[in-house]
Structure formats: structure tokens, C-alpha cells
Protein backbone atom coordinates (compact mmCIF):
# COMPACT_ATOMS: atom_id res chain seq x y z
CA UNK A 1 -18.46 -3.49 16.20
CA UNK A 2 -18.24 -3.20 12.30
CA UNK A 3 -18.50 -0.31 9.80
CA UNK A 4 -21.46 -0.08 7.98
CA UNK A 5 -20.20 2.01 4.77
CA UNK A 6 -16.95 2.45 3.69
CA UNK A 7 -15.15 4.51 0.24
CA UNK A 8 -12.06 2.69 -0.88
CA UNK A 9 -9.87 4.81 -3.23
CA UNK A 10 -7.69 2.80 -5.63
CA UNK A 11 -9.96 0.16 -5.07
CA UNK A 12 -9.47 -1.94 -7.92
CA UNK A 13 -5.40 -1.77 -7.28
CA UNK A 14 -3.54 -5.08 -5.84
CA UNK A 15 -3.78 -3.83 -2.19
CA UNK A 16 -7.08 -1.87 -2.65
CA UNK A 17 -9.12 -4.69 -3.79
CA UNK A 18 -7.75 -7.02 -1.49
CA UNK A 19 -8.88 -4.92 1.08
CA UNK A 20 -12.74 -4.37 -0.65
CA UNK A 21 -12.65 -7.74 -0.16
CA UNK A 22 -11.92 -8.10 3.61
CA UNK A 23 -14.46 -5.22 3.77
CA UNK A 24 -17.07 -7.64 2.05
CA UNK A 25 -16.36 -10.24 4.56
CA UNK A 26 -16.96 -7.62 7.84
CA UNK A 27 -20.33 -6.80 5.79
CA UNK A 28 -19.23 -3.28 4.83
CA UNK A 29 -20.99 -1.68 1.78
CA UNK A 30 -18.39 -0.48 -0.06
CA UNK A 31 -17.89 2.33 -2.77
CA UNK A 32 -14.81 2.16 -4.70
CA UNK A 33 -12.83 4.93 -6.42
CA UNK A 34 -10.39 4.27 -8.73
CA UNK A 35 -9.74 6.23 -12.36
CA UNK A 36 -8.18 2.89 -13.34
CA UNK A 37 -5.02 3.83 -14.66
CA UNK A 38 -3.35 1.45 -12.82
CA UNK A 39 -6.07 -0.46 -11.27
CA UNK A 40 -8.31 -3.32 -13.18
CA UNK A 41 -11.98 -3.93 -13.13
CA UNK A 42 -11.96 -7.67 -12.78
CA UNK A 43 -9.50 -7.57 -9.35
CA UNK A 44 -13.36 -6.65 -8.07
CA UNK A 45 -15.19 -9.22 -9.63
CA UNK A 46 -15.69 -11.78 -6.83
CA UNK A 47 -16.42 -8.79 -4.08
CA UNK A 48 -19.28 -7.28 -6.48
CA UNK A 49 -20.75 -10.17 -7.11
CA UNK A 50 -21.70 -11.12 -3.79
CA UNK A 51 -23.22 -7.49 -3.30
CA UNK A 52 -22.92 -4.26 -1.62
CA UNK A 53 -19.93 -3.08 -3.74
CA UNK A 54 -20.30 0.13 -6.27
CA UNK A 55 -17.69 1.96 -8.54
CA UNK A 56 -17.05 5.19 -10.05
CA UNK A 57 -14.32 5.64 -12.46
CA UNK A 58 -13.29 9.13 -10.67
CA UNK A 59 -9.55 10.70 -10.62
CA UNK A 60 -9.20 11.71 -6.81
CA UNK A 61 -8.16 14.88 -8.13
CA UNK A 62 -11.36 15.56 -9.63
CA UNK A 63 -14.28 18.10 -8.28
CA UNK A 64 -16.64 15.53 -8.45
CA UNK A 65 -15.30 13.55 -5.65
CA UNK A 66 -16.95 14.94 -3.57
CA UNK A 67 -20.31 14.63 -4.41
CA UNK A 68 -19.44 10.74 -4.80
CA UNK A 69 -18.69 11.35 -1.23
CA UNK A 70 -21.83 12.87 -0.01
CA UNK A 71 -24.27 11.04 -1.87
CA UNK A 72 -22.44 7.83 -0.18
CA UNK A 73 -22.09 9.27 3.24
CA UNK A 74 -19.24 6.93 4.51
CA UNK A 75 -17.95 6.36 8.02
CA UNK A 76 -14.45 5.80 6.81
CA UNK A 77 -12.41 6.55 4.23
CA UNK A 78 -9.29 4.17 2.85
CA UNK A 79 -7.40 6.36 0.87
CA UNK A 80 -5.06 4.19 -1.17
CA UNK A 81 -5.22 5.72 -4.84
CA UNK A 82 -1.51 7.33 -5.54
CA UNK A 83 1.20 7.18 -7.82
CA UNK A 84 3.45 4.93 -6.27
CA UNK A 85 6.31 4.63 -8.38
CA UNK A 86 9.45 5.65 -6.81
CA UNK A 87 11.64 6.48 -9.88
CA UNK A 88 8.30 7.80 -11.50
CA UNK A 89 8.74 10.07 -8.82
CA UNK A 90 12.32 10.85 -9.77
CA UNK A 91 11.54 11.79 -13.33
CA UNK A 92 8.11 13.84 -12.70
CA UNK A 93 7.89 14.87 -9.15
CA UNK A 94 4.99 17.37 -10.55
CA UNK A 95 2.95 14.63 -11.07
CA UNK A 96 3.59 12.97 -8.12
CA UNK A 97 3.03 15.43 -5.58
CA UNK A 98 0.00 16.35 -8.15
CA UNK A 99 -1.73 12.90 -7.75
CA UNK A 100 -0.68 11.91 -3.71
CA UNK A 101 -0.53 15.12 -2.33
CA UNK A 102 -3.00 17.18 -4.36
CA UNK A 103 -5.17 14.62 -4.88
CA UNK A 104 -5.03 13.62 -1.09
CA UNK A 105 -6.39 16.95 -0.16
CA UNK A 106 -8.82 16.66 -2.53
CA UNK A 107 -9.89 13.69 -0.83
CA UNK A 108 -9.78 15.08 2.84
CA UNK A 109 -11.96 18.16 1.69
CA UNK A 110 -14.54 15.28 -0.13
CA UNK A 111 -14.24 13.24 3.41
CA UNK A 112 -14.88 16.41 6.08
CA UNK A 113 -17.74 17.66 3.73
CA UNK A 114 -19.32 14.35 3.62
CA UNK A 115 -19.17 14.12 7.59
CA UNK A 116 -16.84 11.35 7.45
CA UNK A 117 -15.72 10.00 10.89
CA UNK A 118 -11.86 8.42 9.77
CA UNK A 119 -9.32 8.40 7.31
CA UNK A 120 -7.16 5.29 6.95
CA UNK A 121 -4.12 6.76 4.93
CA UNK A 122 -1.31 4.33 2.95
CA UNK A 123 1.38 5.85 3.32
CA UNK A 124 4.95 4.42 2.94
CA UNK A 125 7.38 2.97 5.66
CA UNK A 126 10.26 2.24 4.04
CA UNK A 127 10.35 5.74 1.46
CA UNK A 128 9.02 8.09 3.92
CA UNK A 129 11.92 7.08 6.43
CA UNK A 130 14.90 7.28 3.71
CA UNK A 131 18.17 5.53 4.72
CA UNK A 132 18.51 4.98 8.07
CA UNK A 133 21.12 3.50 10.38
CA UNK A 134 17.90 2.52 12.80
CA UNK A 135 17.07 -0.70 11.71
CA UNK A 136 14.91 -2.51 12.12
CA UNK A 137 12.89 1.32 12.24
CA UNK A 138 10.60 3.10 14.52
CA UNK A 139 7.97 5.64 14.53
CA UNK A 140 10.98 7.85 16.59
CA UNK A 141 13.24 7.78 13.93
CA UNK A 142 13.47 11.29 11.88
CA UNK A 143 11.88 10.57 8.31
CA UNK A 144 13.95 12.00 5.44
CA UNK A 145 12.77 10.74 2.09
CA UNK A 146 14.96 9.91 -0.87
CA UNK A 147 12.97 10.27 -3.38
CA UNK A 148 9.54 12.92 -4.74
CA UNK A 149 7.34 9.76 -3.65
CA UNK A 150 8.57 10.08 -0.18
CA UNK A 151 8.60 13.45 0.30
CA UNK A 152 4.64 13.28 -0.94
CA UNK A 153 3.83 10.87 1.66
CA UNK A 154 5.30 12.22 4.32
CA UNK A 155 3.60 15.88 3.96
CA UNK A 156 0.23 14.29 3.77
CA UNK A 157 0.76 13.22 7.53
CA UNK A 158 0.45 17.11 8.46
CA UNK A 159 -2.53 17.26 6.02
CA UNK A 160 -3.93 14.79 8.03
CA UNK A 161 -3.06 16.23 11.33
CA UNK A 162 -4.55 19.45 9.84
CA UNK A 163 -7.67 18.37 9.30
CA UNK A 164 -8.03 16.52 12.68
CA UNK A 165 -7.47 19.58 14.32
CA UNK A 166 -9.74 21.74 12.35
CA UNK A 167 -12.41 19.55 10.85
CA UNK A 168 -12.57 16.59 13.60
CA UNK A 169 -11.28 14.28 10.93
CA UNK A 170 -9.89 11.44 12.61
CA UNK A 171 -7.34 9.47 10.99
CA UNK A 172 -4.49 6.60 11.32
CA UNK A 173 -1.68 7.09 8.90
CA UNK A 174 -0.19 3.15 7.78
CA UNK A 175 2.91 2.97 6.91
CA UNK A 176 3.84 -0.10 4.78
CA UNK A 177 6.80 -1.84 4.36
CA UNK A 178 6.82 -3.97 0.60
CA UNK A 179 3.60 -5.14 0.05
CA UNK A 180 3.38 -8.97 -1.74
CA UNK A 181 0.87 -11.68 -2.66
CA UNK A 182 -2.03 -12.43 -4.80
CA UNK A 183 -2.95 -10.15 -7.56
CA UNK A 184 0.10 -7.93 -7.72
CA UNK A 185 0.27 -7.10 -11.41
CA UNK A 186 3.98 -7.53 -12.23
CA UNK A 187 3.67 -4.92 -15.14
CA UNK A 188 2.11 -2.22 -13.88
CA UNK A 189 2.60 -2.32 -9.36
CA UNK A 190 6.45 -2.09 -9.13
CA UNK A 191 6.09 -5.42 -6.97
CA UNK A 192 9.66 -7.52 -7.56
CA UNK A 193 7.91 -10.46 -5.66
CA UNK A 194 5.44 -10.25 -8.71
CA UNK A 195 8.20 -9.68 -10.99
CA UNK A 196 9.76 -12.51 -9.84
CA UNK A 197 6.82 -15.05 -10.00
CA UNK A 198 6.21 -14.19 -13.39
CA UNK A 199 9.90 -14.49 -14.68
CA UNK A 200 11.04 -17.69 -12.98
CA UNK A 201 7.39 -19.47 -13.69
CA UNK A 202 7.99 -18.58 -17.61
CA UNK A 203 11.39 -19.00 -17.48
CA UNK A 204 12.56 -15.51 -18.56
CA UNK A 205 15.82 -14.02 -16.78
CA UNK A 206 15.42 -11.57 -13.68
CA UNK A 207 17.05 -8.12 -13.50
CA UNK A 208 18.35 -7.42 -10.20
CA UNK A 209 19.42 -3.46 -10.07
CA UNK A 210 22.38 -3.16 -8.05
CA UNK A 211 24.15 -5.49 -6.10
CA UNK A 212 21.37 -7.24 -4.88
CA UNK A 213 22.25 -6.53 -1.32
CA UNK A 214 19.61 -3.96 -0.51
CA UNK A 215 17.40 -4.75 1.84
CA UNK A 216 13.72 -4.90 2.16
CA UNK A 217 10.80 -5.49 4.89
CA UNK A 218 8.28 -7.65 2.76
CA UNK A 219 5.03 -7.74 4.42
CA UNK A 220 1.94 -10.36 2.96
CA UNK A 221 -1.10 -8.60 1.52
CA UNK A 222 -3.68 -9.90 3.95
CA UNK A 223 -1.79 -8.36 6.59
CA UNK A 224 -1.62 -5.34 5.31
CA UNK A 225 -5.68 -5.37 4.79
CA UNK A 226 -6.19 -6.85 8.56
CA UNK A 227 -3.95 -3.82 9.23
CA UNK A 228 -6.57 -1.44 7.33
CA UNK A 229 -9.39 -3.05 9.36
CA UNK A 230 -8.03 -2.50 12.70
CA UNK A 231 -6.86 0.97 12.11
CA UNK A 232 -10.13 2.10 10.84
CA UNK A 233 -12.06 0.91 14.02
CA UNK A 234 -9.71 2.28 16.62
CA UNK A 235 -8.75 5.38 15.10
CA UNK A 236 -6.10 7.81 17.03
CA UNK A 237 -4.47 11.01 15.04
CA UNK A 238 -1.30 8.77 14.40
CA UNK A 239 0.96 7.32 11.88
CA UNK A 240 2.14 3.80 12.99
CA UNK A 241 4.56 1.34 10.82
CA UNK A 242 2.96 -1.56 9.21
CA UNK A 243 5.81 -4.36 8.67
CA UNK A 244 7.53 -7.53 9.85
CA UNK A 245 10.72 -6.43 11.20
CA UNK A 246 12.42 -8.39 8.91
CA UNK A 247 15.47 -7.43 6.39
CA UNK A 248 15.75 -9.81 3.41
CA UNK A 249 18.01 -8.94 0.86
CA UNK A 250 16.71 -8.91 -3.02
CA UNK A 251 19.13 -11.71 -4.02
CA UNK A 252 17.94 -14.22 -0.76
CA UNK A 253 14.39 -13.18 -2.15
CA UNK A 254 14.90 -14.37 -5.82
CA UNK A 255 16.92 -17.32 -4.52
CA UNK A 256 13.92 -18.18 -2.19
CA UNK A 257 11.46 -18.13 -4.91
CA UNK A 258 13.89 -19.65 -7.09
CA UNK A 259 13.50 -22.72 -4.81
CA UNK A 260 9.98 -23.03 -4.36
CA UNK A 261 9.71 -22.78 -8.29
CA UNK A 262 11.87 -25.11 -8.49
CA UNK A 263 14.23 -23.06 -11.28
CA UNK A 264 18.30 -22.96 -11.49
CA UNK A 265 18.04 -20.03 -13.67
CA UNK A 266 20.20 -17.26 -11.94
CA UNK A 267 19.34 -13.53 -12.56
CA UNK A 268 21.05 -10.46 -14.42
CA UNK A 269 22.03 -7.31 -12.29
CA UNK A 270 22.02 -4.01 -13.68
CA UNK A 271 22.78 -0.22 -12.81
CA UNK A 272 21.54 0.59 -9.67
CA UNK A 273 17.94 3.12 -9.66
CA UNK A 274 17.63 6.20 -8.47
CA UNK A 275 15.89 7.00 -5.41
CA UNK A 276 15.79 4.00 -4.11
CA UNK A 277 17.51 3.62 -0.64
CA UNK A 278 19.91 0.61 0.88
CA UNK A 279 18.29 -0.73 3.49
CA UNK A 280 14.71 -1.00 5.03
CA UNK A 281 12.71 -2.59 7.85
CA UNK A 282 10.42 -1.75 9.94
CA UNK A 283 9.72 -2.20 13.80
CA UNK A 284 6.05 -2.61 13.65
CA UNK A 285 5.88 -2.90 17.69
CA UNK A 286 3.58 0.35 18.13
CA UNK A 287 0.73 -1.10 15.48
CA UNK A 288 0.92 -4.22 17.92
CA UNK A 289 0.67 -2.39 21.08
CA UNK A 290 -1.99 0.27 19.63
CA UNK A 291 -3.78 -2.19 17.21
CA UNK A 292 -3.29 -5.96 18.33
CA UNK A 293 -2.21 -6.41 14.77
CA UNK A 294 0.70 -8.92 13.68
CA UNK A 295 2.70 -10.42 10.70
CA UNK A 296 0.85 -12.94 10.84
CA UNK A 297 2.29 -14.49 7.59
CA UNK A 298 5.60 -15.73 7.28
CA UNK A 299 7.77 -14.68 4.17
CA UNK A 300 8.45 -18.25 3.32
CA UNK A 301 4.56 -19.08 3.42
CA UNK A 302 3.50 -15.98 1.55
CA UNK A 303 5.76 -16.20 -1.32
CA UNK A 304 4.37 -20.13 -1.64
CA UNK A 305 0.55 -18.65 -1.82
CA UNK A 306 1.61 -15.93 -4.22
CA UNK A 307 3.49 -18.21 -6.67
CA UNK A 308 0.81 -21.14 -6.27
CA UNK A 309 -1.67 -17.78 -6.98
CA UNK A 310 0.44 -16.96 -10.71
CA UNK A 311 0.59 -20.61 -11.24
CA UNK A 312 -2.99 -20.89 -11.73
């Protein structure tokens, strides 16, 4: 069982184009959406040259997704294109809510016109939930989001549900913990693992905000895409957590990067951000149960792949 076509928006981001490529492997054709003001051309280089992959430079906000959609006629939809940075958010929750929740609607409407079967959503584990004394954190636990970025993701779980109900959409709602590994732009993706790789393999000083002591669920890109897979052949009307389980703190990150580097060069800490929350992990036991998915990567072993990946 496979999937024949397949739209990726925010394809040519760090998790979108990881995932065109996994699609390439199944032998999905693949159309990718992406307005590239984040996202880079050349992350899709090796998937379109082997074939099967288009691209339209199209804001998911913008009328014409939806013939894109139609002439395409996908069975599933990946809808990954956002504005995912949290104190972005803070600043400008207009455009936020603007690009992920706007611009998700836009994007349902483009999918149930097109007669697409499912909608894989990204949404976010870790903002959606808030802090949390549950940790690590199930589906059960009440979300409420600390910041515009959560608050966007978590309405566009009742868009979903909305359009299952009235439109036959299908959909699986993903939500990640801290996505890492190859091809994270450290500029531009808000990833600290990236941030981290490229300061300590230069040997520029790292900025920790805070104490250091907040906690994160890092979960390895491949993963996540395996998760994407799954979810889009199985289907269900549900949102299910997409993480290891696992809380490291920010400082035991840097120091375990700082060891595979090989680097004594200790980081800077600075004013803590706003809207960002204390502690975060997810219990990823429903996606196992429901999708036979797993962590299958090991933090250890993913932040040696991702280095060895900035290395060269």
C-alpha cells in the first residue's frame, strides 16, 4: 500500500524536504508548495533530480492554491508551511494566526475542493500543551498554549475536525516535540541543535536564554518523516504526540554536543524569552499503539549524524 500523489506544503523547509524525500523513496509523485521565505530551493535538489517532484512558489494564503490543488489531484496533503517562530509569535500574533491559521484554512478549502482523501497536519507538542505538571505528556492532558504560535496550532485541530465532519476530509493532526538533524538552517529554523552545531564547529560562543534548565523532548528528523508516512496511510480524525519521552535540559544538550565536537568552550546565558515554557516532553505511547511508529533514533546518535552532517 503506497500513495501515488502527494502535495507537501513548506516543502523546501528542514522537515518538509526531508519528508519529499522519504516520499521519493515510497515512489510518491510529489508537488511541493512553499513561497520560500523560509524554505531553500536546493534542500530539494537530490529528490527532483531523481524525478516525480514539481514546485510552485505559492503563499498558502494565496487564491491560487487551489487550482495548484486541482490540477494535481492529490490523495494526501502534508501541510507543514507555517510561521513557526514562537517569540515571532509574541511580537506579531496577526501574522501568525494570518499565515498558520488563515493560511491553514486556505489549504483545507484547496484540499476538499480538490477531492483530497487526508490531511497530515504539523502541529506542535510541546507549544500547543503550554506548561504542564504532566510530564512526560499525553494526548489527555488539557492544552493551554503560552504563546500566539500555540494558540494557532491548537485551533487548527477544530478546523480539521470541521472539515472531517462536513467535507469527509480525513486527517491526523502530529504533534512534534523539537525537531533536529540534517539540514536545519541555524539562521533562519529556530533549531538550537543547529545553533549549536554551527557555533561549537566554528568556534563562536553559544547563548543559552535562561538558566539553561528548561527542558525539551528532541525528536530526530527521520522520525518525524516516518511519522508523516504512517499517519498519512492510516488516517483516523485524531491528533496524536510525536516525541521520545525524553526531557533533556538545554545545558546537558550543549554539553553533549560539546563532547562529540570535541570543544571546551562553555556558553553565555542571557535573559530568558518570552513565550517560551519550562518544561516539555512528550508521551508518544498513542502514535505507537495507533501507528506502530517509534523513536527510533537515539539523542546521542542523532546529534552525531547532524554534526558529522554541518561538518561536511
Amino acid at each position: 500500500m503506497g500513495i501515488s500523489k502527494a502535495v507537501v506544503t513548506g516543502g523546501a523547509g528542514f522537515i518538509g524536504s526531508n519528508l519529499v524525500n522519504r516520499l521519493v523513496d515510497e515512489g510518491t509523485e510529489v508537488l511541493v508548495i512553499d513561497d520560500l521565505s523560509t524554505g531553500m530551493l536546493s534542500r530539494l535538489s537530490s529528490a527532483r533530480a531523481l524525478g516525480g517532484v514539481h514546485f510552485h512558489q505559492i503563499d498558502v494564503r494565496a487564491p491560487e492554491l487551489r487550482d495548484a490543488f486541482i490540477a494535481f489531484a492529490p490523495e494526501v496533503v502534508f501541510h507543514l508551511a507555517a510561521q513557526i517562530d514562537v517569540r515571532a509569535s509574541v511580537a506579531d500574533p496577526v501574522t501568525d494566526a494570518s499565515i498558520n491559521v488563515l493560511g491553514t484554512i486556505n489549504v483545507l478549502l484547496a484540499a476538499r475542493d480538490a477531492g483530497v482523501d487526508r490531511v497530515v497536519f504539523s502541529s506542535s507538542g510541546g507549544a500547543t500543551f503550554g506548561d504542564t505538571t504532566t510530564i512526560p505528556t499525553p494526548e489527555t492532558v488539557t492544552r493551554r498554549p503560552d504563546s500566539p504560535y500555540g494558540v494557532s496550532k491548537k485551533i487548527v485541530d477544530d478546523y480539521l475536525d470541521y472539515f472531517r465532519r462536513t467535507a469527509a476530509l480525513d486527517y491526523v493532526s502530529l504533534g512534534f516535540a523539537n525537531v533536529y538533524g540534517p539540514g536545519q538552517d541555524p539562521a533562519g529554523e529556530a533549531g538550537v541543535v543547529a545553533i549549536f552545531s554551527g557555533d561549537l564547529l566554528s568556534g563562536r560562543t553559544s547563548t543559552i536564554y535562561g538558566d539553561g534548565l528548561q527542558t525539551r523532548d528532541y525528536v530526530f528528523v527521520e522520525d518525524v518523516t516516518d511519522a508523516c508516512w504512517r499517519a498519512a496511510l492510516q488516517g483516523g480524525g485524531r491528533y496524536l504526540n510525536i516525541g521520545t519521552s525524553v526531557e533533556t535540559t538545554v545545558v546537558d544538550l550543549y554539553d553533549k554536543m560539546a563532547r562529540i565536537v570535541g570543544s571546551s568552550v562553555r556558553p553565555n546565558h542571557a535573559a530568558p524569552r518570552a513565550g517560551e515554557q519550562r518544561r516539555s516532553a512528550l508521551d508518544a505511547s498513542e502514535a505507537r499503539e495507533t501507528l506502530g511508529w517509534e523513536p527510533w533514533t537515539s539523542l546521542d546518535d542523532g546529534l552525531a549524524q547532524t554534526i558529522d552532517w554541518f561538518r561536511k
